[in-house]
Protein backbone atom coordinates (compact mmCIF):
# COMPACT_ATOMS: atom_id res chain seq x y z
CA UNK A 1 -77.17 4.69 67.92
CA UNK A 2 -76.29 4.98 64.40
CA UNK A 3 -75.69 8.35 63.32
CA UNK A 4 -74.33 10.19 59.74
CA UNK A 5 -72.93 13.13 59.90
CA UNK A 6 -72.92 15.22 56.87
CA UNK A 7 -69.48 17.05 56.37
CA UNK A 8 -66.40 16.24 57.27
CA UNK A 9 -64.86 19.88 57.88
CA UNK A 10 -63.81 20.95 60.98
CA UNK A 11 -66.74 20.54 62.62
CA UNK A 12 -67.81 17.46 61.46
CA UNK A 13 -64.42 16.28 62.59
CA UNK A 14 -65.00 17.10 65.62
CA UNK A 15 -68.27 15.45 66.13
CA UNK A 16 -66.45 12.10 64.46
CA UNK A 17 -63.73 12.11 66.92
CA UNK A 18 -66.66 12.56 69.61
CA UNK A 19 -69.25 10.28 69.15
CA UNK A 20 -67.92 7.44 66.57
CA UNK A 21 -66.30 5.41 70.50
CA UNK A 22 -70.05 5.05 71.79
CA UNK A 23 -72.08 5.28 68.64
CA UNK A 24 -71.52 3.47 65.26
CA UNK A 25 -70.99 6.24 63.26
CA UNK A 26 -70.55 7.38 59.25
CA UNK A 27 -69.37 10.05 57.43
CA UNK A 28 -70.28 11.87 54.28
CA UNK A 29 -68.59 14.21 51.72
CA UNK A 30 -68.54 15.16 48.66
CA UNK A 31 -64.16 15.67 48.89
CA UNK A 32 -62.39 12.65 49.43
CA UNK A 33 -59.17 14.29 50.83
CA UNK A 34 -61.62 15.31 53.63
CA UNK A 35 -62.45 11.56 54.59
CA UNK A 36 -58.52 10.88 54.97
CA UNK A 37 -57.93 11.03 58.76
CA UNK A 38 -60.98 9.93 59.24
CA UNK A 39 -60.68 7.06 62.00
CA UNK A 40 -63.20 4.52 63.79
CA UNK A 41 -65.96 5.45 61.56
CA UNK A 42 -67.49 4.88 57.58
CA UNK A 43 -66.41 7.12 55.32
CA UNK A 44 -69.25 7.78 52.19
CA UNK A 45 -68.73 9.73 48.65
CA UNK A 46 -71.97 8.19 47.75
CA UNK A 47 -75.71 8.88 49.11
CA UNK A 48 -76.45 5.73 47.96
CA UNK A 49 -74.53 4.43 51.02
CA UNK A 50 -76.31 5.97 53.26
CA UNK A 51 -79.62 3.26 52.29
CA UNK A 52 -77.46 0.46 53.68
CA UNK A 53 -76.43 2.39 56.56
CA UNK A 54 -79.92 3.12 57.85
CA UNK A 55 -79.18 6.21 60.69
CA UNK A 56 -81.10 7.02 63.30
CA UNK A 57 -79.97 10.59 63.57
CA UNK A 58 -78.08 12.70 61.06
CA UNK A 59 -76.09 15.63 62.06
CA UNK A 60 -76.06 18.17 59.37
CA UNK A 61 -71.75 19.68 59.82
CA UNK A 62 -71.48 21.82 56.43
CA UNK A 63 -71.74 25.45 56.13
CA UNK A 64 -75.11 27.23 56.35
CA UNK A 65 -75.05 28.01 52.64
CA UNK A 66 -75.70 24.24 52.10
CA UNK A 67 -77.27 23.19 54.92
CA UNK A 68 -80.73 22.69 53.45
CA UNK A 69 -79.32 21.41 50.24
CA UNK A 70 -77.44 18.80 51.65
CA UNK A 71 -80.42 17.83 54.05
CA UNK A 72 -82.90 17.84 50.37
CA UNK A 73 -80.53 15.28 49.09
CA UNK A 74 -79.88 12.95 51.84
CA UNK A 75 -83.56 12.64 52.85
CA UNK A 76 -84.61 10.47 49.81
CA UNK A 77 -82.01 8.01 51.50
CA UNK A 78 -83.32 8.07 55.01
CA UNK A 79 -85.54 6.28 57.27
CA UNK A 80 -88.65 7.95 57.68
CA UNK A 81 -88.17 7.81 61.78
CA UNK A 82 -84.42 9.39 61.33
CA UNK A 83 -84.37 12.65 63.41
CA UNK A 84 -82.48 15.35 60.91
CA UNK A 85 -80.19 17.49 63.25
CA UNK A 86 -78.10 20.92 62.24
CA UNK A 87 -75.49 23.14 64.03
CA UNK A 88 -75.89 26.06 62.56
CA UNK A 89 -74.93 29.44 63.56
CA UNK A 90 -78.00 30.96 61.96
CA UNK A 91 -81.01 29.43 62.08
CA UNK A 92 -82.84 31.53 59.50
CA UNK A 93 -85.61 29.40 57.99
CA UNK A 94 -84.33 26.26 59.59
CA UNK A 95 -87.71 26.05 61.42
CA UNK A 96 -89.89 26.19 58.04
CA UNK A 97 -87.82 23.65 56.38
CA UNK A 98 -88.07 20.91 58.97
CA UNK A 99 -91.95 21.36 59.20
CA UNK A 100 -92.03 20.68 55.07
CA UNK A 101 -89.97 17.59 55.59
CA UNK A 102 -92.50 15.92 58.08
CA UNK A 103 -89.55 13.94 59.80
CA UNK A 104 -88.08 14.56 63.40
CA UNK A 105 -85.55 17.08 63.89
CA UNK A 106 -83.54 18.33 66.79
CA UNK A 107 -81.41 22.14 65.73
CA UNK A 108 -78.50 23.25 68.13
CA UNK A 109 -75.60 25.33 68.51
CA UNK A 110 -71.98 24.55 69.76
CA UNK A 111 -70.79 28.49 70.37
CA UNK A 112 -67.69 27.68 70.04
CA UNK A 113 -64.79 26.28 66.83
CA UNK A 114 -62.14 24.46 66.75
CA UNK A 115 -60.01 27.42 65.84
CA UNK A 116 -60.37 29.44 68.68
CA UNK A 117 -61.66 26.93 71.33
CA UNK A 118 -59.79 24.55 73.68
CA UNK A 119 -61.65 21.46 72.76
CA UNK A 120 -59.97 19.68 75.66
CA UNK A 121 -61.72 22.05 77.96
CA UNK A 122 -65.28 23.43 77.20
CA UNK A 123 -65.89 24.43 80.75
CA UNK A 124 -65.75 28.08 79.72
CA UNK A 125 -67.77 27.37 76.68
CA UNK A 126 -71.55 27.61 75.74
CA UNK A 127 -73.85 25.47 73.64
CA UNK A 128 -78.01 26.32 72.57
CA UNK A 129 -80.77 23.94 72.16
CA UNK A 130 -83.77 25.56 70.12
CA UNK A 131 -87.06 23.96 72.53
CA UNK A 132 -89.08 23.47 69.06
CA UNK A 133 -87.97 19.98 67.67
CA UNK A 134 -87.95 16.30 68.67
CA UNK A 135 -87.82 15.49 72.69
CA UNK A 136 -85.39 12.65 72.15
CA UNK A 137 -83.30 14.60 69.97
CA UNK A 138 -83.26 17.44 72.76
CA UNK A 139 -82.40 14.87 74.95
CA UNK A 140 -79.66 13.13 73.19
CA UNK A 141 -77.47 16.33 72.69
CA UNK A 142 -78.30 17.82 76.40
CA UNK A 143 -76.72 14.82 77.61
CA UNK A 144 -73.93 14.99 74.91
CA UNK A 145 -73.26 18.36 75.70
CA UNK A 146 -73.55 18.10 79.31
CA UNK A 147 -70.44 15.48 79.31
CA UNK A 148 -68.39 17.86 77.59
CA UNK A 149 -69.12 20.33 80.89
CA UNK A 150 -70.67 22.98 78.17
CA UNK A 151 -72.90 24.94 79.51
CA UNK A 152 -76.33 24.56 77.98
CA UNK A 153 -78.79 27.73 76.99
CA UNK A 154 -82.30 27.10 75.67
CA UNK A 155 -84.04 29.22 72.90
CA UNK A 156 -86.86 29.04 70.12
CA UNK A 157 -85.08 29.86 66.75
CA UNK A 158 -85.92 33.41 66.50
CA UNK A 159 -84.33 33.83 70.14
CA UNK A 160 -81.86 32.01 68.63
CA UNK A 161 -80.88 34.43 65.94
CA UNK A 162 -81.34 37.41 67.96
CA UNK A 163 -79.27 36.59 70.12
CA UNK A 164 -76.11 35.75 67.59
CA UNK A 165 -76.75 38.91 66.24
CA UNK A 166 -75.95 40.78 69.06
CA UNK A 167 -73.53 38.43 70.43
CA UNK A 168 -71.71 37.71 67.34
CA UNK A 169 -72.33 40.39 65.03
CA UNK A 170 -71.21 43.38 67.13
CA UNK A 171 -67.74 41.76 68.27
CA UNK A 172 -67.09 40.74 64.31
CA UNK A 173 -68.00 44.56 62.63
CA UNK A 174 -65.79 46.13 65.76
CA UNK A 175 -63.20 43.63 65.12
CA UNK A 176 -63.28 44.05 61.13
CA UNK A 177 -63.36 48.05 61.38
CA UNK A 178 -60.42 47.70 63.35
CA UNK A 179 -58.54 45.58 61.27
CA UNK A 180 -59.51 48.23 58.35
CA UNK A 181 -58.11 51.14 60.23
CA UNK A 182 -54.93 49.21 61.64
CA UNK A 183 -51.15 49.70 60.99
CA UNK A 184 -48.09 47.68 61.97
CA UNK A 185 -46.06 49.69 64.86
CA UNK A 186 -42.62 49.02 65.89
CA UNK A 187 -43.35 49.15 69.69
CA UNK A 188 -47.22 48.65 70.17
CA UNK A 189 -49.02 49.45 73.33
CA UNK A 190 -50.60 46.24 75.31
CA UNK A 191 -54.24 47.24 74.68
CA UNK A 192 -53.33 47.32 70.59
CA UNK A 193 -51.51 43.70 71.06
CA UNK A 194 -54.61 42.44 72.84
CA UNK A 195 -57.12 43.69 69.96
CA UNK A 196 -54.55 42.80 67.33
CA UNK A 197 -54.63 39.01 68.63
CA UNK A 198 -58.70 39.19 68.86
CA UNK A 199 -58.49 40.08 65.13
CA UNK A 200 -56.42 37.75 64.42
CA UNK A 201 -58.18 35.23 65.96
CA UNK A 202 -61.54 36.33 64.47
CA UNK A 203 -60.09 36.64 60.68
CA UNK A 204 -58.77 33.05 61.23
CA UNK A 205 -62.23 32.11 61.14
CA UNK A 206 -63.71 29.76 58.00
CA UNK A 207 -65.07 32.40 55.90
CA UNK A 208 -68.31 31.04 55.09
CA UNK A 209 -68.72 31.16 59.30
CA UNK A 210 -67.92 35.01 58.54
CA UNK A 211 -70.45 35.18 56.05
CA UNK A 212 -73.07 33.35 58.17
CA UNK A 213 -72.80 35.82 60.93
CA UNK A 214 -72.23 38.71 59.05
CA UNK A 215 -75.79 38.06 56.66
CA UNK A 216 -77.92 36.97 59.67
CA UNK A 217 -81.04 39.36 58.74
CA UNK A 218 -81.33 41.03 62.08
CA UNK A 219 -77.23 41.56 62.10
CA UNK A 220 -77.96 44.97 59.94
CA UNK A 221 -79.80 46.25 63.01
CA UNK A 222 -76.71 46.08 65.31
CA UNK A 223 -74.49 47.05 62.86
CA UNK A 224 -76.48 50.53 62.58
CA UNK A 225 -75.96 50.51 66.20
CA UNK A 226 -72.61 51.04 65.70
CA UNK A 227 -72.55 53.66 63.43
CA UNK A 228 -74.87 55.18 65.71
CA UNK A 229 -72.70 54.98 68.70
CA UNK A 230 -69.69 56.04 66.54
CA UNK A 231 -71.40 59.51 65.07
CA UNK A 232 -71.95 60.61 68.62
CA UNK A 233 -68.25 59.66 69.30
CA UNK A 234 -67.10 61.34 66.89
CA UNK A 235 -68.99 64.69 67.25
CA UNK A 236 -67.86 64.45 70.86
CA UNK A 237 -64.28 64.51 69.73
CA UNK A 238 -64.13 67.00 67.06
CA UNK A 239 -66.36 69.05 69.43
CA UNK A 240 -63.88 68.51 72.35
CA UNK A 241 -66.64 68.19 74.69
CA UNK A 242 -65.47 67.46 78.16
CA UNK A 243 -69.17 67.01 79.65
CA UNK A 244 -70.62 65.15 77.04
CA UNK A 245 -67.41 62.66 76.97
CA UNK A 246 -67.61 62.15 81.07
CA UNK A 247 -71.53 61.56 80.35
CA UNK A 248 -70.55 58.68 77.83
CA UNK A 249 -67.84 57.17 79.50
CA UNK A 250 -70.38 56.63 82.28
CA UNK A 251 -73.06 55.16 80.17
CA UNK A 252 -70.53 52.79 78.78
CA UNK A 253 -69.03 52.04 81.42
CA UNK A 254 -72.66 50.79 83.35
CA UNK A 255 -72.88 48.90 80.35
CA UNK A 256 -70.42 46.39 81.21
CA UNK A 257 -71.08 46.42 84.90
């Protein structure tokens, strides 16, 4: 198959290094220092390259902010029978816009980065195909993803975004309040070594993944969750209530039974 994928960050990289051994493969940015160490595949600056290179699928790689952009200006340059395909970690709208192109289109999500996965082993890792798009398309990255021993999740896109709000949203706010609050200590206890290398890990992220998460619409909900959960917390401490406390720590703890 001949497939273009748009980006050639970290993620784009990573698909690059992936597929470009079984597929013929090409590669598009805008940055030519990003198309350096780019091996085994066609590196583009141009659109106009992309004519030539006819795909058959395109894999959208940049950051949400430009997703549709980018997909508005390589389209002109596509075969009407290319199947359009993003990764995005929000999939707010993505539905809508594929519908107004008219072409195929396949939308998933790797859960996992390059910066805090083990892309040698994705055992332990998890990866969601949204059921509304092309069957082939489906197909294609089930079977992708199914070689790399990810295992695969199935969602429309609203369950989609749900889902990363709760599942992304609440670690990141709990992870950024702490990091607010934080000082260095000389001799720090194991639990504040363990959160202080989950924050690091977490602000290590690309920032525009940060902002992706962070302005999903439906991540203000769980936010106010937490300042829900942290007013009763806090009136239970300055209140020194021993009942009330033994009542929460059981709810919480059922919680992640």
């Amino acid at each position: 198959m001949k497939i273009l994928i748009l980006g050639a960050g970290k993620m784009g990289s990573f698909f690059v290094d992936l597929l470009s051994f079984d597929h013929e493969t090409a590669v598009y940015d805008i940055d030519p220092k990003r198309l350096r160490f780019m091996y085994n595949t066609e590196r583009f600056l141009s659109l106009d390259e992309v004519d030539e290179f006819k795909p058959e699928l395109v894999i959208n790689a940049v950051t949400l902010k430009y997703t549709t952009e980018t997909f508005r200006n390589v389209i002109p340059h596509l075969p009407q029978d290319c199947i359009l395909a993003d990764i995005a970690s929000v999939k707010t709208d993505m539905k809508e816009f594929y519908e107004s192109t008219g072409m195929r289109y396949v939308s998933t999500h790797p859960m996992f980065g390059p910066t805090f996965a083990n892309l040698g082993q994705l055992s332990n890792e998890n990866a969601i195909i949204i059921t509304e798009g092309d069957y082939m398309g489906r197909l294609f990255f089930r079977d992708l993803y199914a070689r790399l021993g990810l295992n695969i999740y199935e969602c429309t896109f609203d369950e989609h975004d749900e889902t990363m709000a709760y599942s992304l949203s609440i670690p990141f706010v709990s992870t950024f309040v702490f990091a607010a609050v934080m000082k260095h200590l000389d001799a720090p206890g194991t639990t504040f070594k363990r959160h202080l290398k989950i924050a690091k890990g977490v602000l290590g992220e690309d920032d525009c993944l940060l902002r992706e998460i962070l302005f999903n619409p439906r991540t203000v909900g769980q936010v106010t969750k937490i300042r829900e959960e942290l007013k009763e917390l806090l009136q239970i401490i300055d209140q020194k209530d021993e009942d009330a406390l033994n009542r929460y720590l059981t709810r919480i703890r059922n919680n992640i039974r």
